[in-house]
Structure formats: C-alpha cells, structure tokens
Protein backbone atom coordinates (compact mmCIF):
# COMPACT_ATOMS: atom_id res chain seq x y z
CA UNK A 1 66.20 -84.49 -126.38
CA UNK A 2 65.64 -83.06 -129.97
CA UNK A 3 64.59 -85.96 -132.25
CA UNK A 4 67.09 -86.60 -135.25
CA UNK A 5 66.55 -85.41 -138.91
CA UNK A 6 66.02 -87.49 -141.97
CA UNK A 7 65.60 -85.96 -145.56
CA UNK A 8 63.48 -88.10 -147.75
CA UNK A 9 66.05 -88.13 -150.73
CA UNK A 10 69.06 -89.48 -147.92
CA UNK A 11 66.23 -92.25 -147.15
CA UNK A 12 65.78 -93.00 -150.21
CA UNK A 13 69.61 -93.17 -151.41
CA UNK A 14 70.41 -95.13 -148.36
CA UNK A 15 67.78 -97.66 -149.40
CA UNK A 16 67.89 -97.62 -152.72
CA UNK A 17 64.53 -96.88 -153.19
CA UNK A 18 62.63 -94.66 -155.55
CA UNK A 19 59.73 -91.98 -155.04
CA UNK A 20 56.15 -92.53 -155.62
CA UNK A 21 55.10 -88.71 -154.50
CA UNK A 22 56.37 -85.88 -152.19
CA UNK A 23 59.32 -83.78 -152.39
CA UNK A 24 62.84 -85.65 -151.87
CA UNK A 25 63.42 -81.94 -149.30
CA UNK A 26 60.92 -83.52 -147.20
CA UNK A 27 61.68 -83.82 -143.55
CA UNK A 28 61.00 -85.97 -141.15
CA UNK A 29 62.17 -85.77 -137.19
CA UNK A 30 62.10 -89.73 -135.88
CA UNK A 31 61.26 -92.79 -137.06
CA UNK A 32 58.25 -95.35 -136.33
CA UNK A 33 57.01 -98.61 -137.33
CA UNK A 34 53.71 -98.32 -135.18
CA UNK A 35 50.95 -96.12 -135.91
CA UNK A 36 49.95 -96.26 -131.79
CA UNK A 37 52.91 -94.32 -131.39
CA UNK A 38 53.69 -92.47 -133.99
CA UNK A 39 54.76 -88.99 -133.48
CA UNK A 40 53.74 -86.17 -135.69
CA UNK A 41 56.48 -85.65 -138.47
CA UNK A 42 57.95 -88.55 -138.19
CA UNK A 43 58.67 -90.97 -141.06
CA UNK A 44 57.07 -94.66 -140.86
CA UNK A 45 58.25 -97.33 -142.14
CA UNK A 46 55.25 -100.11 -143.28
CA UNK A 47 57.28 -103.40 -141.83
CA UNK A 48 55.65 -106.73 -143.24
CA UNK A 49 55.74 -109.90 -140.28
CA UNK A 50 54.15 -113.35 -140.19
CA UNK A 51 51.12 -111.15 -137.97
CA UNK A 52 51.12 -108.06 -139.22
CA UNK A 53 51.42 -105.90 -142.23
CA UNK A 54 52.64 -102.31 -141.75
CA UNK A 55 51.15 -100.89 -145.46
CA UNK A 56 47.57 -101.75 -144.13
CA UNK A 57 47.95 -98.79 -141.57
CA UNK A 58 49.79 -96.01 -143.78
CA UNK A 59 46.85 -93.90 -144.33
CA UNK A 60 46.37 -94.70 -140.52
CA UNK A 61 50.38 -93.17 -140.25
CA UNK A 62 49.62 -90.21 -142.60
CA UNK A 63 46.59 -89.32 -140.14
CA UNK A 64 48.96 -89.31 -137.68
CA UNK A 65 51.21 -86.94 -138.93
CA UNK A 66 53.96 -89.17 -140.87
CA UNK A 67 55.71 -86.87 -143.57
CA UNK A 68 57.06 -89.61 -145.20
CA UNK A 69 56.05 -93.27 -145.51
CA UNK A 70 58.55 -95.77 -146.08
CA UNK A 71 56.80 -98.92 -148.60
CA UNK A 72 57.22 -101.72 -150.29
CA UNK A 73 57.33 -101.34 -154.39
CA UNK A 74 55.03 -104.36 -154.00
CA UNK A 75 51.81 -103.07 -151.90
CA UNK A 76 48.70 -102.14 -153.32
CA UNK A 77 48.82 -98.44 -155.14
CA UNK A 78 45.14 -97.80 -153.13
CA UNK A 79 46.96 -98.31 -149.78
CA UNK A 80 49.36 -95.81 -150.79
CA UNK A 81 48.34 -92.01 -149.07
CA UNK A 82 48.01 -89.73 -151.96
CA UNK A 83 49.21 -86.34 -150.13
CA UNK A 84 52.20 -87.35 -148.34
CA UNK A 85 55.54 -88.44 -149.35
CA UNK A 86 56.07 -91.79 -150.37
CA UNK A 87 59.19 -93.87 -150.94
CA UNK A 88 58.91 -97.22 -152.47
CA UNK A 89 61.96 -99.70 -151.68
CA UNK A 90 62.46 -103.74 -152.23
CA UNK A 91 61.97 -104.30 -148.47
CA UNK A 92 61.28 -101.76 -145.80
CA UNK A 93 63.11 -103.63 -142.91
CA UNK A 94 66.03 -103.76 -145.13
CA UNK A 95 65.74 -100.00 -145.64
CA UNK A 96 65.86 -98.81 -142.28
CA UNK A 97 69.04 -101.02 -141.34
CA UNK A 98 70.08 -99.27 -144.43
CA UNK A 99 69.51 -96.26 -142.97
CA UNK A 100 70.37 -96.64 -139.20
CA UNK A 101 73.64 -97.43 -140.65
CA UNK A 102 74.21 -94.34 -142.47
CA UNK A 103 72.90 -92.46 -138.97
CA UNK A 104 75.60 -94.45 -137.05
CA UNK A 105 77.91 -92.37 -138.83
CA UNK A 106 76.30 -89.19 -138.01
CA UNK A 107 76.83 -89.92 -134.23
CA UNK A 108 79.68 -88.39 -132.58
CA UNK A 109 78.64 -90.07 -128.81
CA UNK A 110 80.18 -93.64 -127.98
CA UNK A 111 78.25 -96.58 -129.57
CA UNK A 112 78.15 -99.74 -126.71
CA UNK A 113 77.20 -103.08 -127.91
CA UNK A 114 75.97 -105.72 -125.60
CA UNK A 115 75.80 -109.62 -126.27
CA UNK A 116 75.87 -112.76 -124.71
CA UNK A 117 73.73 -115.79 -123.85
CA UNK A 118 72.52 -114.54 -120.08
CA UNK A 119 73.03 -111.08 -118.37
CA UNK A 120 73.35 -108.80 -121.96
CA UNK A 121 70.18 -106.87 -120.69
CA UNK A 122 71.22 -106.41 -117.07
CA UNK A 123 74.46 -105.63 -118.03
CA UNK A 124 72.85 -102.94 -120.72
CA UNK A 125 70.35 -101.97 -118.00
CA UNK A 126 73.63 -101.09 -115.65
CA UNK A 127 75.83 -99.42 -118.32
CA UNK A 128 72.80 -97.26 -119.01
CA UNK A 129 72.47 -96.24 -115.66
CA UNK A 130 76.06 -95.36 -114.85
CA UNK A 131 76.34 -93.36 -118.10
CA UNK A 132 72.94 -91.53 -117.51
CA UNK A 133 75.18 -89.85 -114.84
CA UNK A 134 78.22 -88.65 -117.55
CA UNK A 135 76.13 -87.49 -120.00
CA UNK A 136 73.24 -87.76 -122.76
CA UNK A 137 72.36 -91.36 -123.17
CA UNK A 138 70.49 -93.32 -125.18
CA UNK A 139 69.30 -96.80 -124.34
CA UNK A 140 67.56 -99.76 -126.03
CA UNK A 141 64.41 -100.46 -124.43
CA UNK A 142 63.52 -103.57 -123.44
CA UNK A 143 64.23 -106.51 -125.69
CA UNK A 144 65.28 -104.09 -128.50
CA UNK A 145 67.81 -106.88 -129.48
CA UNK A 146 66.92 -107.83 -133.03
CA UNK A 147 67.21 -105.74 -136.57
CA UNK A 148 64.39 -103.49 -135.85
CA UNK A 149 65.31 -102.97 -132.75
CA UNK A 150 68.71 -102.36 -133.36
CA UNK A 151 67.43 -100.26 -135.94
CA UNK A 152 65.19 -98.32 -133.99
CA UNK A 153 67.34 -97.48 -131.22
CA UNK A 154 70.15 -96.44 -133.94
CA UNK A 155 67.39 -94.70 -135.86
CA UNK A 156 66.56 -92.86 -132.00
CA UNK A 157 69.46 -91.72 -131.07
CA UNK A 158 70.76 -88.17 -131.39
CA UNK A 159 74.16 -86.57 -133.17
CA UNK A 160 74.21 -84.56 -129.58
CA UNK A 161 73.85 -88.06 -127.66
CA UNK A 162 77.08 -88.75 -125.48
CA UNK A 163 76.46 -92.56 -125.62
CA UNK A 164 74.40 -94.45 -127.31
CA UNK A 165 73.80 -98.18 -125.91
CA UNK A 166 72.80 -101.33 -128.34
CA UNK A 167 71.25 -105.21 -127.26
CA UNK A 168 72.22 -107.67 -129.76
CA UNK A 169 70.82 -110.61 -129.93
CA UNK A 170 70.56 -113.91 -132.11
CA UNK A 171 69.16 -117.44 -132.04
CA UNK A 172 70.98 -118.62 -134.93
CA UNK A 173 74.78 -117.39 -137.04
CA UNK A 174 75.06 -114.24 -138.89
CA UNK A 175 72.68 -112.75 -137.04
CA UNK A 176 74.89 -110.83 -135.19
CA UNK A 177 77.07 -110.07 -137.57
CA UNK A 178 74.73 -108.17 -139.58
CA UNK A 179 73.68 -106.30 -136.55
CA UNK A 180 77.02 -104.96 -135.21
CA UNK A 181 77.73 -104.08 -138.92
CA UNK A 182 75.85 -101.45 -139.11
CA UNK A 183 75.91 -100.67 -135.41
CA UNK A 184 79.80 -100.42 -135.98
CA UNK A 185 80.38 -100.22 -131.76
CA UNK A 186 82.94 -98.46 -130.25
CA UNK A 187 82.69 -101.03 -127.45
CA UNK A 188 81.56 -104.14 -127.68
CA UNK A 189 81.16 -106.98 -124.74
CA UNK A 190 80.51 -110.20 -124.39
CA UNK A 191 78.51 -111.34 -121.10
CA UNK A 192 79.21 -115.04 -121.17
CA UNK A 193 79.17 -117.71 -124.05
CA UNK A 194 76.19 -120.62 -122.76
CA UNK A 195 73.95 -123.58 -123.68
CA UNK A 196 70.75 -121.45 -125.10
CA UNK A 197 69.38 -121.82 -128.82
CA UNK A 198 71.32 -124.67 -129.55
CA UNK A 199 68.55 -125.27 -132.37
CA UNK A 200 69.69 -122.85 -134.23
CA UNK A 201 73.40 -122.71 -133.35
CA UNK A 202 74.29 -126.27 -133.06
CA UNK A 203 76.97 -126.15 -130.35
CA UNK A 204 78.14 -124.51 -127.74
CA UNK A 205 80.92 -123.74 -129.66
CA UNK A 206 78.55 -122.61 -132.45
CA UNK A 207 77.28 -120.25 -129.64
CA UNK A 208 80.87 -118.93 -129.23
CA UNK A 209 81.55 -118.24 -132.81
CA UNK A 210 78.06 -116.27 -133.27
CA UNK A 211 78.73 -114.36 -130.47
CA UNK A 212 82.02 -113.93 -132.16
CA UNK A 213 80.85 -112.03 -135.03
CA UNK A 214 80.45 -108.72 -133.00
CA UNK A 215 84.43 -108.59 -132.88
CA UNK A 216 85.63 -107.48 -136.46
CA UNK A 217 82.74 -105.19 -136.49
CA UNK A 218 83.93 -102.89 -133.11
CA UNK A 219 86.47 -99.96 -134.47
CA UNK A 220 89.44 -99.99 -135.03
CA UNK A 221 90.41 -97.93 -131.54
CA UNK A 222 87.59 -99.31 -129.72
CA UNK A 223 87.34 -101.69 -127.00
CA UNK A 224 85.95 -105.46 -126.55
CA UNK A 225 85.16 -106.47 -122.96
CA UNK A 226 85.21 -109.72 -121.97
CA UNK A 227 84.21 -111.86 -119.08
CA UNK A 228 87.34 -113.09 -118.14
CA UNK A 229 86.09 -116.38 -115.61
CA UNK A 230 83.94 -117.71 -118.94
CA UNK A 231 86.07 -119.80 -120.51
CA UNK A 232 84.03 -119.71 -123.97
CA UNK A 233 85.00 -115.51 -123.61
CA UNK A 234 88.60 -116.39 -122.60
CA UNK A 235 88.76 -118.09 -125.75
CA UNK A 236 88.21 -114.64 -127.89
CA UNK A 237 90.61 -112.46 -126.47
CA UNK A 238 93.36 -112.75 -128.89
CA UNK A 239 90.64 -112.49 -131.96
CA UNK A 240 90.75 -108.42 -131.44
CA UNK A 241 93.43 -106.45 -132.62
CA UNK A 242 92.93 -103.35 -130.12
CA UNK A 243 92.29 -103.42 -126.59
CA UNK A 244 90.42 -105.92 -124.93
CA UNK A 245 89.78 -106.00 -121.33
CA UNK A 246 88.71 -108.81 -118.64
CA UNK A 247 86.68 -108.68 -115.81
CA UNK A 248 85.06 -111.55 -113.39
CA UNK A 249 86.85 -113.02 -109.92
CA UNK A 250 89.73 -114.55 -111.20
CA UNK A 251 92.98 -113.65 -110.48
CA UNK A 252 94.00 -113.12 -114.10
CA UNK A 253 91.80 -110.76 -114.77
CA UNK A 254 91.96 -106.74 -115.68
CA UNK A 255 89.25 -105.72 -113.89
CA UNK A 256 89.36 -107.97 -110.77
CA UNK A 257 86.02 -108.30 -108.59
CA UNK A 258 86.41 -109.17 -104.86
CA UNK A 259 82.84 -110.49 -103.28
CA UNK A 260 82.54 -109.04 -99.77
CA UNK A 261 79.49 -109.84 -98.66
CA UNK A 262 76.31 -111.48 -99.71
CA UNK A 263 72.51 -111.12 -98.24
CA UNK A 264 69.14 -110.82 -98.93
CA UNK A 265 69.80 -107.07 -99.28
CA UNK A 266 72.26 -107.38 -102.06
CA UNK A 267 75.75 -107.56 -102.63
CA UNK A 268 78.94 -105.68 -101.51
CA UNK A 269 81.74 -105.99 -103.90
CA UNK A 270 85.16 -104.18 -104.69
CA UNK A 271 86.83 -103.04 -107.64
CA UNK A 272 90.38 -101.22 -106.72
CA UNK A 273 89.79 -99.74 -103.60
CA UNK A 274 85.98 -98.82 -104.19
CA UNK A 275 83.38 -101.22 -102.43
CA UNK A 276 79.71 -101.08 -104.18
CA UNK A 277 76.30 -102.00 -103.11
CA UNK A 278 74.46 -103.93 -105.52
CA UNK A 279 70.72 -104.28 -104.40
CA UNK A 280 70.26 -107.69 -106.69
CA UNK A 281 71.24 -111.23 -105.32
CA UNK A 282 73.83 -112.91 -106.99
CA UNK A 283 77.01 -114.03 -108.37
CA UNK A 284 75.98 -113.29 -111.56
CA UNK A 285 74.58 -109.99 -110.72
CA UNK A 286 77.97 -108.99 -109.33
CA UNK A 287 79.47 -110.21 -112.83
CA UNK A 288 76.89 -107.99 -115.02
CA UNK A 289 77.33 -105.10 -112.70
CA UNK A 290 81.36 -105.67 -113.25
CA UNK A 291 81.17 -105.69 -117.13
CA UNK A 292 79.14 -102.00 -116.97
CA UNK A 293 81.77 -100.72 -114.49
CA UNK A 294 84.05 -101.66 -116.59
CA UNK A 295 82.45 -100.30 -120.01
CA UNK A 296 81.33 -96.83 -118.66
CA UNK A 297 84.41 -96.52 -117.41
CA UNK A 298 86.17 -96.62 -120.60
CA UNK A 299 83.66 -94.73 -121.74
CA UNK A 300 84.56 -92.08 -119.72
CA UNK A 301 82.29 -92.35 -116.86
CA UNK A 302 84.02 -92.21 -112.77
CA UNK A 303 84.15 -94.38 -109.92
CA UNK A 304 81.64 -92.08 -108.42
CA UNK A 305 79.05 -91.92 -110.90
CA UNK A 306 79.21 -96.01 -111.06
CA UNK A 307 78.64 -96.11 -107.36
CA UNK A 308 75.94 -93.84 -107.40
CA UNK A 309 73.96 -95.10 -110.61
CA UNK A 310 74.80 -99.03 -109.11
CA UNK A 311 73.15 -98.59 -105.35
CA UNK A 312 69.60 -97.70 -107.37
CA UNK A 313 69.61 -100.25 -109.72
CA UNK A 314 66.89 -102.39 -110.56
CA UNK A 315 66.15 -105.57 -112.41
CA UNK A 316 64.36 -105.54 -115.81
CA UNK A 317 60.57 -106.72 -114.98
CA UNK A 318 60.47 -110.65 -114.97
CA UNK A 319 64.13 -111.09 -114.26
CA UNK A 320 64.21 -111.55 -110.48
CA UNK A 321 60.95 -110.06 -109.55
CA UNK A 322 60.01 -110.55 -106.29
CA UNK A 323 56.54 -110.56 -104.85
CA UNK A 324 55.50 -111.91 -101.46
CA UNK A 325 51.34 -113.49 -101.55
CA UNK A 326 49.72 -114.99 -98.38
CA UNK A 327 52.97 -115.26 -96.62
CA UNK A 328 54.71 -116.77 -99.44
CA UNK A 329 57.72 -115.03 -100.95
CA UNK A 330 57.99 -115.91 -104.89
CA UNK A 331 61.05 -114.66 -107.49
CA UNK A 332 59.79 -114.46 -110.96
CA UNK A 333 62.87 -114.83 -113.41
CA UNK A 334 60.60 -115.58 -116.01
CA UNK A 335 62.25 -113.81 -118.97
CA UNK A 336 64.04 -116.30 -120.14
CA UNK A 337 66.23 -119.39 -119.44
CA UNK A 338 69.25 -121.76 -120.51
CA UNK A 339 71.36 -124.20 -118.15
CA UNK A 340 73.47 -121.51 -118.16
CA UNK A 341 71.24 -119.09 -116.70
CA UNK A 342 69.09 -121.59 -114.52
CA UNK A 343 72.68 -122.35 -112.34
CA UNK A 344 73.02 -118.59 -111.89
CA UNK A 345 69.42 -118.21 -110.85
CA UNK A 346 69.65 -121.45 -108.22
CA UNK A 347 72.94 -119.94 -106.95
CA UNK A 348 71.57 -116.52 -106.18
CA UNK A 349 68.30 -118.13 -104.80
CA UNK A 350 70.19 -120.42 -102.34
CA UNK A 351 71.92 -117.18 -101.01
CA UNK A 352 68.00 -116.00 -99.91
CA UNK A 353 66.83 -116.09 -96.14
CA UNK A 354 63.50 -118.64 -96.03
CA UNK A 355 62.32 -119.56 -92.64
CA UNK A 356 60.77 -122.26 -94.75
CA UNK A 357 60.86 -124.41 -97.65
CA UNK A 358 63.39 -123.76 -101.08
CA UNK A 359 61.02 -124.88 -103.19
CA UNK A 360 61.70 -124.47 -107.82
CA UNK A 361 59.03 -123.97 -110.31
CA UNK A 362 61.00 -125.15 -113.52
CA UNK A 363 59.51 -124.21 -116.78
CA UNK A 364 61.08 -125.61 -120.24
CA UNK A 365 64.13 -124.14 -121.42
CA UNK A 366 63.13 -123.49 -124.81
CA UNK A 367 65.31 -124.17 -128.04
CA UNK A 368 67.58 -126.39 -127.16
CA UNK A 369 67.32 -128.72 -130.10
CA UNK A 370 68.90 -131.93 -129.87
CA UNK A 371 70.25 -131.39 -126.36
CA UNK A 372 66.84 -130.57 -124.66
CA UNK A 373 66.35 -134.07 -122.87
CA UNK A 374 69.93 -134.22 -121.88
CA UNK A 375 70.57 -130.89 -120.47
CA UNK A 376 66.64 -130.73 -119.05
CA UNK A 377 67.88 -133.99 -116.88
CA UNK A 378 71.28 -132.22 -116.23
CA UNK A 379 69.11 -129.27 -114.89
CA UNK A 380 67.20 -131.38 -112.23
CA UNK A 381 70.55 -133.34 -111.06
CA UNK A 382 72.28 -129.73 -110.53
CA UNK A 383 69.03 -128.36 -108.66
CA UNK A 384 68.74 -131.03 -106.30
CA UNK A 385 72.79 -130.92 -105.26
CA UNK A 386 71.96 -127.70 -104.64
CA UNK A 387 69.65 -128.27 -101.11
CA UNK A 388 66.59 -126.92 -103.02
CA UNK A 389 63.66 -128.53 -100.54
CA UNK A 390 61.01 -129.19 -103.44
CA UNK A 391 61.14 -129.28 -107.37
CA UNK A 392 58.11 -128.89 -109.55
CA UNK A 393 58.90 -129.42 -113.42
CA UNK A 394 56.64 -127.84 -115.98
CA UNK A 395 56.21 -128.76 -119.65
CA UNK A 396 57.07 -131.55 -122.27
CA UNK A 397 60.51 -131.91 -121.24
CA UNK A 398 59.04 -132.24 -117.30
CA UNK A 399 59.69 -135.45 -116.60
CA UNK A 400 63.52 -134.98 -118.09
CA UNK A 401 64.15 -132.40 -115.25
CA UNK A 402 62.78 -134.70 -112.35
CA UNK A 403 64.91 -137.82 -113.63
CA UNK A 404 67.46 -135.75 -113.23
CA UNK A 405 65.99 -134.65 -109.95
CA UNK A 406 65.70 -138.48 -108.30
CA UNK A 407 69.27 -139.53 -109.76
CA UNK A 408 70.64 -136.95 -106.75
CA UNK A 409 68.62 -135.86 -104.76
CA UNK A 410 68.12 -138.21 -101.02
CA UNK A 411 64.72 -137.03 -101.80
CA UNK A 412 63.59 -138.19 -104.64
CA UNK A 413 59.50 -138.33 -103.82
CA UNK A 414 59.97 -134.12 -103.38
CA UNK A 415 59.91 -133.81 -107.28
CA UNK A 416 57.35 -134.21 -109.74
CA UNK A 417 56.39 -133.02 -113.54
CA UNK A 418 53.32 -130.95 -114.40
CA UNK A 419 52.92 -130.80 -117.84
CA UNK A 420 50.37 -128.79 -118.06
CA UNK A 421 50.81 -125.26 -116.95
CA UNK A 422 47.48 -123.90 -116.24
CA UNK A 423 47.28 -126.95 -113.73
CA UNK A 424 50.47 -125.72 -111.93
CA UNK A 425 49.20 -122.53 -109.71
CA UNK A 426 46.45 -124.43 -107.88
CA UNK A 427 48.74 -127.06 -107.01
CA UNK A 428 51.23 -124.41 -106.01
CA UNK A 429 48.80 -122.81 -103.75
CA UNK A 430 47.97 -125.28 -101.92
CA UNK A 431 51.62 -127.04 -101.14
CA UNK A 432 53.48 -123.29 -100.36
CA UNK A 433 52.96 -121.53 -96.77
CA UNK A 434 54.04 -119.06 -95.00
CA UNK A 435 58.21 -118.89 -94.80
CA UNK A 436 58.32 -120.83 -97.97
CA UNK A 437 60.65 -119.14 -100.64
CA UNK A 438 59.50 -119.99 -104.33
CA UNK A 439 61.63 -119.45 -107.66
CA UNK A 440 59.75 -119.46 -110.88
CA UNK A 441 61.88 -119.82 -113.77
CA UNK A 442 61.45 -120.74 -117.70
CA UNK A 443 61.77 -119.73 -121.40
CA UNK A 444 59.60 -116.93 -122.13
CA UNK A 445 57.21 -118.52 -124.04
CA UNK A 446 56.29 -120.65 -121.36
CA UNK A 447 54.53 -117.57 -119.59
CA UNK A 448 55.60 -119.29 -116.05
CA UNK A 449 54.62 -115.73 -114.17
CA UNK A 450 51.13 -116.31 -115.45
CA UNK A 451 51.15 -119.09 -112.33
CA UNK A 452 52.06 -116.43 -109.96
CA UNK A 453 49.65 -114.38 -111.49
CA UNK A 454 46.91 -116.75 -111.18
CA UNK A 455 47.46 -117.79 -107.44
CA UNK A 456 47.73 -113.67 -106.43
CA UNK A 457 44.06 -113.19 -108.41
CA UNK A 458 42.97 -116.23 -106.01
CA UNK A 459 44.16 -114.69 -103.00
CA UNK A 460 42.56 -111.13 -103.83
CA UNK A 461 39.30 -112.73 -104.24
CA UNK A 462 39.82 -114.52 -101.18
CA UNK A 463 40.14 -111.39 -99.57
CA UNK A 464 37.53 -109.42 -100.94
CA UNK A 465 34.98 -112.53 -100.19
CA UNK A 466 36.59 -112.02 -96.65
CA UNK A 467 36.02 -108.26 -96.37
C-alpha cells in the first residue's frame, strides 16, 4: 500500500508552525515518532513524554532518512539537524492531531470508530477482519487508542484505503471528544458503557457521557451502533440525529443475535438466516463479533465475507490466551479488567470443559477510585455464585475480593489474598494439577501473565534437568 504524502508547507499550516530550514516543497511519504522504525522519507515528529524526549533523537531521525522533522520552538538549536527540513511548532503532539485531521479529509474510504469500556479492541480486531475481505483496510494496531495513536493510524492511512478503522479510548472526559473530532467517523459504536476508570470519570454515568462524546462528532449521514442489551447504550440512542442501529439478544433489537450453541470450540450464533462459528468462548464474544457484523455490513461488506473473516478469528494476545503447562490448562485475559469485564470473563470461563478444578487468579482492577473496595468485594461475591472451585486474590485490594468471596461462597476456606505478586506463581504451582482449568485476570499494570510466565520457565527447567 503506497504510503501517503505530506508537503512540509501543509504541515506547517496545519500546525501553525513556522520553518527553521528546508524547502516548504519538501516531501515526505509517512509519518513516525520512533527513530527504531522510521522509514526513509518519512517526516518525524520529536514527541516530548514524562520518559522520553523525541528532539534528543532528531539527528538520530535525519540519519534515518526523515525529510522533515517536526520540533518544538522550545528545544535546543544544537539538537536541531542542520541539512534537513525543520518545522518548529508550540507542541508537536498537538501538530500531528492537527494534521491527521486535515488527512481525515483527504480520505475518501469509510472512517470506523470504536469505543467502549470492554470489547472496543475485539470488536475492532473483528471489523478489521471482515472488511480485509471488501477491500483496502487500514487498522489500528494494538492499543492505538489514545491521541498519538489515533493520530498515527489517521496519519497511516491511505486516500486509496476503502476503510479505515480507529480505537478510542479515555480514562477521564473530553478525551474522547477531542479524538473523534478530528477522526470525524463515518461510523461510530459503542461496545458497552461499564464500571472501569471511575477515578477519572466519577460515575458510571460519567462513563456514559464520555463515551457519549463520540456521537456529535460521527457525520452527518453516518451511522452510530449501539449495543442494544446495555442499558447505559440504550440510553444514547435518541442523542443521534441519523441512523443508529442495535444489536445484542434482545428482542428489541435491529440486529438480533440468536445463541445456538456453546463449547469449548467456540460459539455458533445466527443473525437472519446465517449461523456463524466464532472460535472464542463467550457471551461477550458473540456480542463483539455482533457489533462488527453489524458495522462492516453497513459498510458495505456481505454475509459471506463476515462468515468467512469470523471462523479465523483470533483474540488480541493477553485477552483469552490459552496455554496448557504440566497438565494444567491456564486463560490469560490479562489485558485489562473492570467488574464489567471480569463477569464476562467468569461467564465464558464457566462455559469451559475441566475434568478438574475452576480455579481464579484475580489481579486488581485498577482505577477505580472511590469504588475500588466496594466493587473489589462485589467481584469476589459474584465469582463465588458462580461455582468457581478456588479463588486466589492478588494485590492491595486482595483481601476486598475474598470478603466478598466468604460472604457467598459454602466454601469460604477455598479463597485467600496474595498481595504480593511475585509470591503468587509458586503457590500456584504447587496447588494446580492436571484437569485443573485456571483463569488469570487483572488490570494491565498488574502484569498477572508474568505468573504464568514464571511457573512455564519452572517447568522447562524441570524438564531440561529431566532430559
């Protein structure tokens, strides 16, 4: 796919920037904020972070082949490269929103939005997929859900592209609304409205109005997809003046689902008169894999291509990985986690054949704010209604889960809190055998596959002591 075009002077006029050398006829094909990757030609942006900062590696960039660099009128002039064009602008990430905004409007493919508080990726992940069959297609890569990588996969995409597929994310309000601002989508969905970064958004209603903020942003003829069994979603339909459509299992729905079968090989699941094979376990699954039927169809994509792209589908890595060690079977959905997302999980992992033990690996859902102890305690009471056989909390709000744990569970004695995570896989090693089925969930920043990680190391030495 031919990268897309940039003229230094339209970077600079859509940043408001001014030039420190170079021609303003300089061209650059594609745009990078990391000097590993650069390409040659391309035009780099020097970002500034909390870790990083972006002007220490333009000569680095011009090395690499950048024909322009994108700075800050702040840096140092003796970072600055002295034979390659430079623009100087008040704030580089700034810029390139700037300018992935003006490139939306070069696009003549379908822009797709995707937000939500669980599923956004899956569901992007699926859309992608189904699309990939109808035409040119670009996707966000993984976790691509912030302004640069909003910005990047804007800044990526080609006038020739077909469709073009965005991940919006936010922890806190207005992020979103900047994002689908200048993403302007042509669809735009909304997975499910749930308890996650209640720190920064207050509420679960403060949830539902930041997800909100995609809707005046979608155009004018465009289309906002909703799930209709949510209720936070049901809640939006009437806040978009064009279409909106529904999908989930209720009967009220546009786009109905009926669940036909579930096992440990997937789902089966109609829409109309055409049954699909979904190899991921889940309720949810069958949800996400509704919502990108239901886009790409719109979109323009058939029946046929959904069922074909939906049979090979995958999971993004950490979200329901599943390795089997020493007999044991374990499911990493490590990526992240809400209560929201941990009931999905514990439904889909109750639907999984284990000739032994159920047992949960629960790391700290992360965020939460105010509502952590309650909705940590919540957690363990939900878990043990649901027949799980053991519970293992990990983290500081451990011993929240397991209260919640003994208040229903007739077992209470099969739950206990680890704190400390590097403590967790030994223990884990040694209570698991063969048949037993393991689930290891958390936030993200609680690394929880790192215990899986640690107990398959053990085992390979074992084995290689054995050999």
């Amino acid at each position: 796919m031919r990268k897309p075009q940039f003229k230094a002077k339209d970077i600079c006029d859509a940043a408001g920037g001014e030039f420190f050398s170079g021609s303003p006829e300089t061209v650059a094909a594609g745009v990078s904020v990391d000097t590993r990757t650069i390409g040659r030609g391309e035009a780099f942006f020097a970002l500034c972070g909390p870790n990083h900062d972006g002007h220490d590696h333009m000569r680095a960039a011009a090395e690499s082949g950048a024909r322009i660099i994108v700075a800050q009128k702040g840096c140092r002039r003796e970072q600055l490269p002295s034979d390659t064009c430079v623009i100087l602008v008040d704030d580089t990430l700034d810029a390139m929103c700037s300018l992935a905004g003006r490139h939306r409007k070069r696009l003549g493919g379908k822009v797709i939005a995707i937000t939500g508080s669980c599923g956004k990726s899956t569901v992007k992940e699926m859309t992608g997929a189904i699309l990939a069959e109808a035409g040119e297609c670009t996707l966000a890569p993984a976790s691509y859900n912030n302004r640069i990588g909003v910005s990047l996969t804007l800044l990526g995409a080609s006038v020739d592209d077909d469709f073009v597929i965005l991940e919006l994310g936010a922890n806190r309000g207005g992020e979103i609304d900047e994002l689908a601002r200048f993403a302007r989508p042509d669809i735009g969905c909304i997975t499910c409205i749930g308890e996650c970064h209640l720190e920064g958004f207050g509420s679960l209603e403060g949830v539902r109005e930041a997800k909100a903020e995609i809707i005046p942003h979608i155009t004018r003829d465009g289309l906002l997809v909703l799930n209709g069994d949510d209720p936070g979603c049901c809640a939006l339909v009437d806040r978009f003046e064009g279409e909106v459509k529904t999908y989930g299992v209720s009967e009220d729905v546009d786009v109905g689902v009926k669940e036909l079968k579930s096992g440990a090989k997937g789902e089966l699941f109609g829409i109309e008169d055409v049954v699909f094979h979904l190899p991921l376990t889940g309720r949810h699954n069958v949800l996400n894999a509704a919502a990108a039927v239901c886009i790409a169809r719109h979109a323009g994509a058939t029946f046929h291509q959904a069922l074909q792209a939906l049979c090979r589908v995958r999971p993004p890595q950490l979200r329901w990985e599943e390795r089997s060690i020493g007999g044991v079977d374990f499911v990493l959905d490590c990526y992240n986690s809400n209560p929201t997302a941990m009931r999905a999980a514990c439904e889909a992992f109750t639907r999984i054949d284990a000739g032994g033990r159920r047992i949960i690996v629960c790391g700290d859902m992360l965020e939460l704010g105010a509502y952590a102890a309650r909705l940590h305690e919540n957690t363990g009471r939900m878990i043990a209604r649901r027949g799980i056989d053991m519970l293992i909390a990990v983290g500081d709000n451990a011993e929240h889960t397991v209260r919640g744990w003994r208040s229903a569970s007739s077992k209470p004695q099969n739950a206990l809190s680890l704190p400390d995570k590097d403590k967790v896989w030994l223990f884990l090693y040694r209570l698991a055998g063969p048949g037993d089925v393991v689930m290891v969930k958390g936030s993200n920043k609680m690394r929880m596959e790192e215990i899986v990680d640690s107990i398959d190391e053990y085992v390979a030495g074992l084995e290689q002591e054995a050999a």
